[in-house]
N, C-alpha and C. Protein backbone atom coordinates (compact mmCIF):
# COMPACT_ATOMS: atom_id res chain seq x y z
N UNK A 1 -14.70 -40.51 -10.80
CA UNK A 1 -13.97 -39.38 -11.33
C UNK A 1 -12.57 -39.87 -11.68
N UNK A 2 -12.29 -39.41 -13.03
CA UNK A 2 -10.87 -40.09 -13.50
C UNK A 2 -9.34 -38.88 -12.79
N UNK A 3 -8.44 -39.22 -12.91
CA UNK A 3 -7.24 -38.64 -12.55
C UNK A 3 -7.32 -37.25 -13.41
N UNK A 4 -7.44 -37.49 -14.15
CA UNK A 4 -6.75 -36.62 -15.70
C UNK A 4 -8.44 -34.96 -15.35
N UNK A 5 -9.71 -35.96 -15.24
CA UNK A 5 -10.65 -35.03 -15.60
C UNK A 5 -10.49 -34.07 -13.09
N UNK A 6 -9.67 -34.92 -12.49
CA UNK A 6 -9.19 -33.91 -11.59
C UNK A 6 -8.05 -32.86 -11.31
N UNK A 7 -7.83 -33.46 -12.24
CA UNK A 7 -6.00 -32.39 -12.62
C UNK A 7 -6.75 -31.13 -13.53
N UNK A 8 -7.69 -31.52 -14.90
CA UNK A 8 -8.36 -30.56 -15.32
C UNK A 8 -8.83 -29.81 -14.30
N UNK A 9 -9.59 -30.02 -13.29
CA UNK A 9 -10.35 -29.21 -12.26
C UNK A 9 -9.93 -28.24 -11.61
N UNK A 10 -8.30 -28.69 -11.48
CA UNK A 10 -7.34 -28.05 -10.62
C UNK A 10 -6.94 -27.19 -11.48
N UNK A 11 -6.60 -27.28 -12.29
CA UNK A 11 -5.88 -26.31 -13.86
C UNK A 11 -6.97 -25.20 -13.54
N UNK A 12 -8.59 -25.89 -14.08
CA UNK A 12 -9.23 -24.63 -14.18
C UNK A 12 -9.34 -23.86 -13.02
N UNK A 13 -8.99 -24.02 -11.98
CA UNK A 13 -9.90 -23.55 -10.57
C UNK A 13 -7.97 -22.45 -10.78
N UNK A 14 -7.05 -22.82 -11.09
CA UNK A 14 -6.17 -22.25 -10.64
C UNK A 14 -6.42 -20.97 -11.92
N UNK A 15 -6.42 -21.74 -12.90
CA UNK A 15 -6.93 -20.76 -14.30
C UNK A 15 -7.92 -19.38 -13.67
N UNK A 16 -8.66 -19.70 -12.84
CA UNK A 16 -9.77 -19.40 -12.88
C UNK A 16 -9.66 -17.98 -11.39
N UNK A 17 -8.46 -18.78 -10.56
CA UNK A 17 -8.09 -17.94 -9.46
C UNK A 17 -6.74 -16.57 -9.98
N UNK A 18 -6.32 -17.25 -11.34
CA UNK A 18 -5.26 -16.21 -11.72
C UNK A 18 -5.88 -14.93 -12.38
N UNK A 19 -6.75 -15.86 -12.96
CA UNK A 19 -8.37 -14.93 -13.73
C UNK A 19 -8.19 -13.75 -13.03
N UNK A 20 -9.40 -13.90 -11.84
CA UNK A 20 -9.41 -12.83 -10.35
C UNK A 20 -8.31 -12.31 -9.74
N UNK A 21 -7.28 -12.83 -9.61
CA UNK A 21 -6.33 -11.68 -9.14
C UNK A 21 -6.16 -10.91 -9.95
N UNK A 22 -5.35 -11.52 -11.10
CA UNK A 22 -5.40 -10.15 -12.20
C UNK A 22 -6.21 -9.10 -12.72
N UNK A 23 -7.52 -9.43 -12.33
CA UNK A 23 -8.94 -8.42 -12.45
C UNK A 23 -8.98 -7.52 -11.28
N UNK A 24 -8.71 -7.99 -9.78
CA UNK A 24 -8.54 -7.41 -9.22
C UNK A 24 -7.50 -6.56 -8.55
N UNK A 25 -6.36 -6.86 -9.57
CA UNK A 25 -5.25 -5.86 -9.32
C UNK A 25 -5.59 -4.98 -10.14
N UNK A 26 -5.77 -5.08 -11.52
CA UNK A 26 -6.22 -4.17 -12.12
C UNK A 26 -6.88 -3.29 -11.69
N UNK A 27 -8.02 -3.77 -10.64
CA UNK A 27 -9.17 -2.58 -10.71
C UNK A 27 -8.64 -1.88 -9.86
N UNK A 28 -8.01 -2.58 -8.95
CA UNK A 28 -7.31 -2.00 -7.45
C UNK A 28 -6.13 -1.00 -8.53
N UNK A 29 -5.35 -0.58 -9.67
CA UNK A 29 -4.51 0.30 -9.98
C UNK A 29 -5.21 1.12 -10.63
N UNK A 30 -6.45 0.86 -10.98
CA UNK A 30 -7.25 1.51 -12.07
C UNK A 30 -7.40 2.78 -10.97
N UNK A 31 -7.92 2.23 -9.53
CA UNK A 31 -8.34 3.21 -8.27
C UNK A 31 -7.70 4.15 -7.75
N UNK A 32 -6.11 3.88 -7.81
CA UNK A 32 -4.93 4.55 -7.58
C UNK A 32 -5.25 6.38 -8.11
N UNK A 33 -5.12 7.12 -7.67
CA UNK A 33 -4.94 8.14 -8.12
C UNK A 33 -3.83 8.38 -9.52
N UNK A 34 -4.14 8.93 -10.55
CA UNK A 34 -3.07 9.22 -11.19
C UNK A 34 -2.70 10.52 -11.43
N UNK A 35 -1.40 10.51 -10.89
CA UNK A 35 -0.10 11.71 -10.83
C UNK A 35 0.30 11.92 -12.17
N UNK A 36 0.45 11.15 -13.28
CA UNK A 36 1.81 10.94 -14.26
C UNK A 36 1.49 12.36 -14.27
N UNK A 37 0.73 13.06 -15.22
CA UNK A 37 1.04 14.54 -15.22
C UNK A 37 1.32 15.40 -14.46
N UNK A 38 1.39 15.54 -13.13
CA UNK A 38 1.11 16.17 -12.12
C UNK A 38 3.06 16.17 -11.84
N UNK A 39 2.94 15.23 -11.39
CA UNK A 39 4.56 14.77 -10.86
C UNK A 39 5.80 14.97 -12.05
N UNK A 40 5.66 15.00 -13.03
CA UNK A 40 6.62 15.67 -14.17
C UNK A 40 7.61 16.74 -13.40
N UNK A 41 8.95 16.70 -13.43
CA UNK A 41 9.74 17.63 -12.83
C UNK A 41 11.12 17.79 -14.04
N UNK A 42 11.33 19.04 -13.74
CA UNK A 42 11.83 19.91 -14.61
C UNK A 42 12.91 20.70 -13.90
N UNK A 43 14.18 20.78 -13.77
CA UNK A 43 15.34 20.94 -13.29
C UNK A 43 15.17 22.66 -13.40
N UNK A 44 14.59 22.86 -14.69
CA UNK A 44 15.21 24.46 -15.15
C UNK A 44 13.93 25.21 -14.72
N UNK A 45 12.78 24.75 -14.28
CA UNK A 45 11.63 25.05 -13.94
C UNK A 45 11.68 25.02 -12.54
N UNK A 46 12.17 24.48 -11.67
CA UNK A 46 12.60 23.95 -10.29
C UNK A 46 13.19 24.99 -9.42
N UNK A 47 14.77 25.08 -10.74
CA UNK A 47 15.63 25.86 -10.03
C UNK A 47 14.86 27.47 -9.85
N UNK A 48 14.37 27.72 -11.46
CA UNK A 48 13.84 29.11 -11.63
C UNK A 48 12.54 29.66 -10.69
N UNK A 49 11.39 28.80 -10.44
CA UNK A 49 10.36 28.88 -9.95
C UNK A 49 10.58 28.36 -8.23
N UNK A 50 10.88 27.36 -8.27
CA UNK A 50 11.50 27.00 -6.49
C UNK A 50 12.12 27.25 -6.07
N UNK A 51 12.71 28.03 -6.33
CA UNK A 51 13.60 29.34 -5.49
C UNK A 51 13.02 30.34 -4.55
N UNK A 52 11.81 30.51 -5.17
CA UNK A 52 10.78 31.62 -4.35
C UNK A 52 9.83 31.04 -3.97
N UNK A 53 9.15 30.01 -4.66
CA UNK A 53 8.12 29.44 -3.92
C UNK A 53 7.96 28.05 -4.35
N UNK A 54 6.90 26.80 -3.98
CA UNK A 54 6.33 25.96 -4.48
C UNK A 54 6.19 26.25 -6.36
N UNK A 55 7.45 25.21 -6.92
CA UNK A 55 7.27 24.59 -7.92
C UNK A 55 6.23 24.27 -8.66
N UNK A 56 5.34 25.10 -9.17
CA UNK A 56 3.77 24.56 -9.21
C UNK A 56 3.78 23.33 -10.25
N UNK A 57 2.99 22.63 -10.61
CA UNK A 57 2.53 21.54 -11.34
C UNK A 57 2.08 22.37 -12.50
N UNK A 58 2.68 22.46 -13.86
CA UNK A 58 1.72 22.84 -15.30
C UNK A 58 0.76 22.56 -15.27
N UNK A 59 0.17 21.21 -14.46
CA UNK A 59 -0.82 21.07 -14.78
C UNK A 59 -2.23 21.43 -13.51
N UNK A 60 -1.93 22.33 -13.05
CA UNK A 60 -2.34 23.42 -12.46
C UNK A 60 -3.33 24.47 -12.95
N UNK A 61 -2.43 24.99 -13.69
CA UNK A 61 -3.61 26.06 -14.87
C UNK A 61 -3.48 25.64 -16.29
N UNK A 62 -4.39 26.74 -16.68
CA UNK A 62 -4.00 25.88 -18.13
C UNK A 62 -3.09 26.92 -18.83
N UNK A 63 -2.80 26.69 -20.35
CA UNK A 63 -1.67 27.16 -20.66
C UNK A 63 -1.77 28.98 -20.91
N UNK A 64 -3.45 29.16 -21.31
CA UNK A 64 -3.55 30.31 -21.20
C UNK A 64 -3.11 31.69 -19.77
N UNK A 65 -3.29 30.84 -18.77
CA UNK A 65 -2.99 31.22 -17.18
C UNK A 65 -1.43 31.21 -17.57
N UNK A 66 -0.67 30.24 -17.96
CA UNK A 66 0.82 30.35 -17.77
C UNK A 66 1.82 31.16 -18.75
N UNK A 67 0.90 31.07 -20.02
CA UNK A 67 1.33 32.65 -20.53
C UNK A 67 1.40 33.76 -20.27
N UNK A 68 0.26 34.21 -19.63
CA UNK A 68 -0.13 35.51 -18.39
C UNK A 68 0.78 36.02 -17.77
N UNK A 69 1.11 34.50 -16.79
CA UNK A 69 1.91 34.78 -15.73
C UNK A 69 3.42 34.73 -16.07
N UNK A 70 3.92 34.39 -17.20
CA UNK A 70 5.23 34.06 -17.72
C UNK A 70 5.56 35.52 -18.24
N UNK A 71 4.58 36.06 -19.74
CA UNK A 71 4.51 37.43 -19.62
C UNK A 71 4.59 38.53 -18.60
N UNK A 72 4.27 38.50 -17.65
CA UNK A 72 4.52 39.30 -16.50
C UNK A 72 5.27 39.35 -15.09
N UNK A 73 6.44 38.39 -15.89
CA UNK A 73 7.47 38.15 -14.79
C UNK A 73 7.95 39.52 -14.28
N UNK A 74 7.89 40.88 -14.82
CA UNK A 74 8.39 42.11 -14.36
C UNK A 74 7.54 42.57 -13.01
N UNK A 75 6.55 41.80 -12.99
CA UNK A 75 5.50 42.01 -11.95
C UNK A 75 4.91 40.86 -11.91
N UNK A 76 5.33 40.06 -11.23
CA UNK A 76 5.00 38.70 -10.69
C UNK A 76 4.64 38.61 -9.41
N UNK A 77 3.38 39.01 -9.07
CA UNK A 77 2.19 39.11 -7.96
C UNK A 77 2.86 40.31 -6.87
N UNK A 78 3.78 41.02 -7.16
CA UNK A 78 4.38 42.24 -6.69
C UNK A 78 6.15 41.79 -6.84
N UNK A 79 6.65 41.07 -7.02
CA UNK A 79 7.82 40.86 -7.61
C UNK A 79 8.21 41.03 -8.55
N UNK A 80 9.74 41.28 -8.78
CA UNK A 80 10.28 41.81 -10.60
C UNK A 80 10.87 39.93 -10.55
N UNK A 81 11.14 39.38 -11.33
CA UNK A 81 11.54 38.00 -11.50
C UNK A 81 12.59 38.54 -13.01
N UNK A 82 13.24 38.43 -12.42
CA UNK A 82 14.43 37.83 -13.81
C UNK A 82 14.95 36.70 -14.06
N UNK A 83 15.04 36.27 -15.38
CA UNK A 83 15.32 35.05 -15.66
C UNK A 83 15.51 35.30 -17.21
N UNK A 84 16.65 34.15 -17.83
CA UNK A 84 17.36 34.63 -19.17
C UNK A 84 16.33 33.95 -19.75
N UNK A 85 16.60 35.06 -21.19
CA UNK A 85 15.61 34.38 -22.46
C UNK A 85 15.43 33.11 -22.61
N UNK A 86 16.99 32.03 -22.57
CA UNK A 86 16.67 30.52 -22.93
C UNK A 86 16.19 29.69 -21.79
N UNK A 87 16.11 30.54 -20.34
CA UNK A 87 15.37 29.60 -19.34
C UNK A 87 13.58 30.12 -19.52
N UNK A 88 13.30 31.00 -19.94
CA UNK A 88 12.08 31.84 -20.10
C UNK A 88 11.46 30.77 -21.10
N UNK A 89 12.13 30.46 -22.20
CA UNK A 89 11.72 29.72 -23.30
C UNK A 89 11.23 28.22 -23.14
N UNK A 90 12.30 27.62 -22.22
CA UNK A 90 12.54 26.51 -21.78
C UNK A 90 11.49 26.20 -21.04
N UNK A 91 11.03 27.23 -19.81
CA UNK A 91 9.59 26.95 -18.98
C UNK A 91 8.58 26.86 -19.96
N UNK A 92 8.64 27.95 -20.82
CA UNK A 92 6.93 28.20 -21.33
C UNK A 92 6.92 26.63 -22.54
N UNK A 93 8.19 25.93 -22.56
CA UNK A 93 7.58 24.31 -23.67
C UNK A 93 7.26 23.66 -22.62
N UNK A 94 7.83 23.82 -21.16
CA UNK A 94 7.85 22.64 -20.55
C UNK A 94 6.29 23.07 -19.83
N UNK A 95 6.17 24.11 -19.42
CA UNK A 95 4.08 24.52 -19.08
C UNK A 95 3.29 24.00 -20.29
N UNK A 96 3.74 24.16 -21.38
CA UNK A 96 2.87 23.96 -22.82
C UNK A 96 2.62 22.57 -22.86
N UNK A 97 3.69 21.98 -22.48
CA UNK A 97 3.57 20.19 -22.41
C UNK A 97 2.87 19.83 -21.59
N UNK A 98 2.68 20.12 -20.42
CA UNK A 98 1.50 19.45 -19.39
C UNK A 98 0.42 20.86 -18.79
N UNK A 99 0.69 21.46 -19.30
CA UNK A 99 -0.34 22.46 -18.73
C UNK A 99 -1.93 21.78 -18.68
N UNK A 100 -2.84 22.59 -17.64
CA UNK A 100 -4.11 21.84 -17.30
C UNK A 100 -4.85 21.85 -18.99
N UNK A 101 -5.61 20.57 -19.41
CA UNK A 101 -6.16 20.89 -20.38
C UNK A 101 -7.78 20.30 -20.34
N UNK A 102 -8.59 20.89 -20.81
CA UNK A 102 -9.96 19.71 -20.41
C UNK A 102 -10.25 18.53 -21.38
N UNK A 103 -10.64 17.79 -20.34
CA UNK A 103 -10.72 16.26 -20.72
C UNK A 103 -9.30 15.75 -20.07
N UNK A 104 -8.46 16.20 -19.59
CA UNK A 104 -7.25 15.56 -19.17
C UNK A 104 -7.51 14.72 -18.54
N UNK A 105 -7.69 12.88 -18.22
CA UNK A 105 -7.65 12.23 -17.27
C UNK A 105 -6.41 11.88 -15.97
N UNK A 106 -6.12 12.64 -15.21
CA UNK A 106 -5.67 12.83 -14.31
C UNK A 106 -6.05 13.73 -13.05
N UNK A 107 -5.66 13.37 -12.05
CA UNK A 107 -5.96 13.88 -10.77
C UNK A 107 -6.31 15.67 -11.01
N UNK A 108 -5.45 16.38 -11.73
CA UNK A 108 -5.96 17.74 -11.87
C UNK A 108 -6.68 18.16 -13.16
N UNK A 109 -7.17 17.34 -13.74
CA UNK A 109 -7.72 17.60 -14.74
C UNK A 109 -9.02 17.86 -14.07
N UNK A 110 -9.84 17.47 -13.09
CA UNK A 110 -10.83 18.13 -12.28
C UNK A 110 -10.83 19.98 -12.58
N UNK A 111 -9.66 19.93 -12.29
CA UNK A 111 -9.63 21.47 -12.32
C UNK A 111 -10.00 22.36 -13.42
N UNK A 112 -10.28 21.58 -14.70
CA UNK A 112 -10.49 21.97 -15.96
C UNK A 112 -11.89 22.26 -16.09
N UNK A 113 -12.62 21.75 -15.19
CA UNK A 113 -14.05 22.21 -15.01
C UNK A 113 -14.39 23.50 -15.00
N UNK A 114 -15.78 24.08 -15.74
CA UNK A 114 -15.62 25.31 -15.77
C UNK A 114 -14.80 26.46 -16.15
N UNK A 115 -14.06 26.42 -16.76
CA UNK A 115 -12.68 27.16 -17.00
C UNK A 115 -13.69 28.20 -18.17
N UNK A 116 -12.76 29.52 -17.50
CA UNK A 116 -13.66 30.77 -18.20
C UNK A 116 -12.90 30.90 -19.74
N UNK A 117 -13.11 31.26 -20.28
CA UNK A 117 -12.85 31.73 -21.60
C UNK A 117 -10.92 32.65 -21.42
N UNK A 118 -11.12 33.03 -20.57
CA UNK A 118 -9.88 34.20 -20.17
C UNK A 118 -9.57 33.65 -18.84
N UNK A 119 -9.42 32.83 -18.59
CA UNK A 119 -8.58 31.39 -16.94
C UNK A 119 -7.83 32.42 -15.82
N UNK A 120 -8.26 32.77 -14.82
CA UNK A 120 -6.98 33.30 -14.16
C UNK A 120 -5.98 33.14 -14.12
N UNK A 121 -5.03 34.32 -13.66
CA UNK A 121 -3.78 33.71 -12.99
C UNK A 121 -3.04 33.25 -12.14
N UNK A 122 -3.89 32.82 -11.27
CA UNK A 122 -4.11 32.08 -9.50
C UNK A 122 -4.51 30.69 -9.73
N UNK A 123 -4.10 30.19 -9.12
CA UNK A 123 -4.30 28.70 -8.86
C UNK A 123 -6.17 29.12 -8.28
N UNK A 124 -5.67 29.58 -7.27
CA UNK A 124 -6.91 30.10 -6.09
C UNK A 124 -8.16 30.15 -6.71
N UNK A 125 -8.22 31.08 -7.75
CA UNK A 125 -9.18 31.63 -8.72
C UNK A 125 -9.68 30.97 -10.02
N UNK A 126 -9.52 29.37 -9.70
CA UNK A 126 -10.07 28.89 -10.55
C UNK A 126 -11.48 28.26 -10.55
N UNK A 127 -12.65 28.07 -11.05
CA UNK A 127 -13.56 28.28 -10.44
C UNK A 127 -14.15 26.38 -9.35
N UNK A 128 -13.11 25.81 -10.15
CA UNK A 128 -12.88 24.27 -9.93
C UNK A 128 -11.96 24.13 -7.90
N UNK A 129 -10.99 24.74 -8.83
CA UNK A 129 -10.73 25.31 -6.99
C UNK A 129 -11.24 25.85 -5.74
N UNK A 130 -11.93 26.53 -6.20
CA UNK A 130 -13.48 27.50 -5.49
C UNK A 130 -14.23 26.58 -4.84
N UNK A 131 -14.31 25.94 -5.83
CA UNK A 131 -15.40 24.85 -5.25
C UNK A 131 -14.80 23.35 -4.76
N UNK A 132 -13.62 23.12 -4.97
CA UNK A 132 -12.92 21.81 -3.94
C UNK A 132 -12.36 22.77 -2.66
N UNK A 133 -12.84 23.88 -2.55
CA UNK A 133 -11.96 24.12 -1.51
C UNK A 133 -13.29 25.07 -1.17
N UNK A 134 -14.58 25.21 -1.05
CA UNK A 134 -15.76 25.66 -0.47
C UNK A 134 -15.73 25.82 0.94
N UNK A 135 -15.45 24.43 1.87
CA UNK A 135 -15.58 24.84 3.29
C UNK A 135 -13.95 24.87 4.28
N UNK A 136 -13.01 25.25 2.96
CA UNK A 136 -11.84 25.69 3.92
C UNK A 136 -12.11 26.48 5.13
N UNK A 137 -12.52 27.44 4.64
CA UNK A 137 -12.59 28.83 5.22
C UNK A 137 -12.74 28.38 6.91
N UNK A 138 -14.04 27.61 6.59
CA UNK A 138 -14.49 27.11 7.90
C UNK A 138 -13.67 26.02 8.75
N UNK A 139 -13.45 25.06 7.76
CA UNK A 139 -12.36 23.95 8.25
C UNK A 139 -11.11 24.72 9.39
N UNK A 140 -10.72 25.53 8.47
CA UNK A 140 -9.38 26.27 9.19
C UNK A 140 -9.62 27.20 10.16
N UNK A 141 -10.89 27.20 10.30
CA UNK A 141 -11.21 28.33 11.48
C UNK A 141 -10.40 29.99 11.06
N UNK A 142 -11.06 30.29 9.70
CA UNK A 142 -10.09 31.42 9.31
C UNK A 142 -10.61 32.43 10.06
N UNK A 143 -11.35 32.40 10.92
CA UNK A 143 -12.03 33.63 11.34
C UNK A 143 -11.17 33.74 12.65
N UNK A 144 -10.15 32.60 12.57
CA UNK A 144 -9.13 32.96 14.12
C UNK A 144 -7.33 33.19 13.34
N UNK A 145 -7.89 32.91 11.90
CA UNK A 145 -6.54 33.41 11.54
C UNK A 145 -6.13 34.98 11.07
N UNK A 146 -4.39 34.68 11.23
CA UNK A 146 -4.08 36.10 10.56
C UNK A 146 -4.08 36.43 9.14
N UNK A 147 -4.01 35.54 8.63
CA UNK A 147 -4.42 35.41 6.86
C UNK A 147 -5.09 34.86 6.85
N UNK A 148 -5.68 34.76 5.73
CA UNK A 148 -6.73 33.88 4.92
C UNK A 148 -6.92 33.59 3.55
N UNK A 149 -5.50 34.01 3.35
CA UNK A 149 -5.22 33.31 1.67
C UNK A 149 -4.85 31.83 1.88
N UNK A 150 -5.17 31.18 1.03
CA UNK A 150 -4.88 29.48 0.63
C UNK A 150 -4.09 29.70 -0.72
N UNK A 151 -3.27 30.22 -0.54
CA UNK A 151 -1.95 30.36 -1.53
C UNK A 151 -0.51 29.64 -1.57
N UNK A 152 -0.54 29.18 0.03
CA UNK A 152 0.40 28.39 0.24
C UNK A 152 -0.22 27.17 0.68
N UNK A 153 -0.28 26.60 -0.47
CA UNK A 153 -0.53 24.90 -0.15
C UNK A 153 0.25 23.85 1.11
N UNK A 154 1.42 24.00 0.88
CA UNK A 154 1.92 23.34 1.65
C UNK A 154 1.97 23.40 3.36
N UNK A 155 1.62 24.44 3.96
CA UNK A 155 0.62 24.29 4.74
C UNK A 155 -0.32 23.63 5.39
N UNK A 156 -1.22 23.22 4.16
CA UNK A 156 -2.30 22.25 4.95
C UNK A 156 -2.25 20.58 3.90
N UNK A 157 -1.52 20.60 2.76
CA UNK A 157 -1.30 19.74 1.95
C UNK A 157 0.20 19.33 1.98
N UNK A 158 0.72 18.76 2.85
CA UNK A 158 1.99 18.12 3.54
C UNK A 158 3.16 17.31 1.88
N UNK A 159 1.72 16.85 1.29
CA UNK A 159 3.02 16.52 0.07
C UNK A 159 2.41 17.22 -1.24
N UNK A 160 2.61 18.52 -0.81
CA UNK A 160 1.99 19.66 -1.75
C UNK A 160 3.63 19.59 -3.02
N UNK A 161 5.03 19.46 -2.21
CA UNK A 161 5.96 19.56 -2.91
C UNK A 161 5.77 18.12 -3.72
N UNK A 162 5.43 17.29 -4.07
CA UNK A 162 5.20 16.04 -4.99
C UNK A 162 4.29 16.87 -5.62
N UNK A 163 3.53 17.43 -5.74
CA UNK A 163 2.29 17.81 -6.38
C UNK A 163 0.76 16.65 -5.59
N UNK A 164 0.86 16.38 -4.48
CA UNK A 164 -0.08 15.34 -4.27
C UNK A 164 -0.72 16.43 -3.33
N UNK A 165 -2.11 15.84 -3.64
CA UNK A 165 -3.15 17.37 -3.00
C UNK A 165 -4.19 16.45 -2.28
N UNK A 166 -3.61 15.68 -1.62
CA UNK A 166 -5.38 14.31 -1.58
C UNK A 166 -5.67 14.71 -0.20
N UNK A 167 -7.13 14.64 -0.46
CA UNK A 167 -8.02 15.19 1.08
C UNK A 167 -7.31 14.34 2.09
N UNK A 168 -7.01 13.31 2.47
CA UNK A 168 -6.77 12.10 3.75
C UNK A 168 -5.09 12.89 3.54
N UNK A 169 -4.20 13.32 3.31
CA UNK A 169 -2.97 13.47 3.90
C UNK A 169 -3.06 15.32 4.35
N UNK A 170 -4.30 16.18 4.49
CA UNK A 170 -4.17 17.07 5.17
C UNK A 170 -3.88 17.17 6.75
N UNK A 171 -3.19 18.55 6.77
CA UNK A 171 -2.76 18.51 7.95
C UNK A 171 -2.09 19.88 8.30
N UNK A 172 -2.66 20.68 8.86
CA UNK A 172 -2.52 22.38 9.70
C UNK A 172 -1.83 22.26 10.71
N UNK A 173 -0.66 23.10 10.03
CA UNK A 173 0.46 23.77 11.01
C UNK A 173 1.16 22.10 11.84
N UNK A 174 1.10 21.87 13.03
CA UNK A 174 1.89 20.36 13.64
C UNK A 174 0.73 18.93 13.77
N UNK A 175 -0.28 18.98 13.03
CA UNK A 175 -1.08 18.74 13.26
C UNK A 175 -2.09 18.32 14.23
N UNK A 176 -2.14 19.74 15.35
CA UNK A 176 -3.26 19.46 16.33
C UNK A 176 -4.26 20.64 15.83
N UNK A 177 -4.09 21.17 14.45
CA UNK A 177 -5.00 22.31 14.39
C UNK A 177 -6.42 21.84 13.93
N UNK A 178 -7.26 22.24 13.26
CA UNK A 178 -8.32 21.99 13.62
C UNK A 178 -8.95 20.74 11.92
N UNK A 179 -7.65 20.85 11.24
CA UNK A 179 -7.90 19.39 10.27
C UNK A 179 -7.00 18.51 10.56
N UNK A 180 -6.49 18.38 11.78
CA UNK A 180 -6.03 16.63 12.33
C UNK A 180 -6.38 15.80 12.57
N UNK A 181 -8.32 15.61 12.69
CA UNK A 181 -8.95 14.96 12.78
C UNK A 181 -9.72 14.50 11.23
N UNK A 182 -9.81 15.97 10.49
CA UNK A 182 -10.34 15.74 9.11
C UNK A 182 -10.18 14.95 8.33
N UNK A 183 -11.02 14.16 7.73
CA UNK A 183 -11.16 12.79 6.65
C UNK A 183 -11.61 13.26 4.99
């Protein structure tokens, strides 16, 4: 074996090892959950909407749901909500820009499944939601709670304020309730 055709060997084997990492970083980011839509934050949407509650993600409902609910800020789930025309305006481009849409590839684009013709105006009531969230009821032992709305995410979804909703970071009330063990 000559010098030159073992230095080749080494080239390729290193060629060949840079190959595989880079394939497997890739696949390893490909796996990553993706947020980009989800995590979008909006100062005038923040101040106006996170004031009273969780900041929702546009891409939550879709845009038909956020017209609904934008239209009926005079009665906003039993609240009057005021807010000036150019912040009113300002939300409904910045919902229009990422609102849920189907085919969206991102983490809530799941949610686009099924979507009725006329979309609620609840997160809750979507029929995609319904069904990622089937054995709450039971999980949470609602039959020992005093509510049993799942309206407040943050609750049992700890980085509900990022918009991150992933089954492995749940966690009820300090977490010794009955999903501190849940996977």
């Amino acid at each position: 074996m000559t010098p030159s055709s073992n230095g080749s060997r080494v080239k390729l084997s290193a060629l060949l090892s840079l190959a595989l990492s880079c394939y497997c970083f890739s696949t390893l980011s490909f796996a990553q959950a993706d947020y980009s839509l989800v995590n979008v934050r909006d100062t005038v949407h923040i101040v106006n909407c996170g004031s009273c509650h969780l900041p929702y993600s546009p891409a939550l409902l879709p845009m038909k749901s956020w017209v609904g609910i934008m239209a009926g800020l005079d009665d906003h789930f039993g609240e009057a909500v005021e807010m000036s025309e150019e912040n009113l305006q300002h939300i409904l481009a910045y919902l229009e820009k990422y609102a849920l849409a189907e085919g969206q590839q991102s983490v809530m684009g799941q949610l686009a499944k099924d979507l009725p013709e006329n979309p609620p105006l609840r997160i809750t009531k979507l029929p995609a939601f319904i069904d990622l969230h089937s054995n709450t009821a039971e999980l949470l032992g609602a039959d020992r709670l005093e509510r049993t709305t799942f309206s407040a995410c943050e609750s049992c979804h700890r980085a509900a304020a990022s918009h991150i909703f992933d089954k492995a970071l749940l966690q009820v009330g300090t977490g010794d309730g009955p999903l501190s063990d849940y996977k």
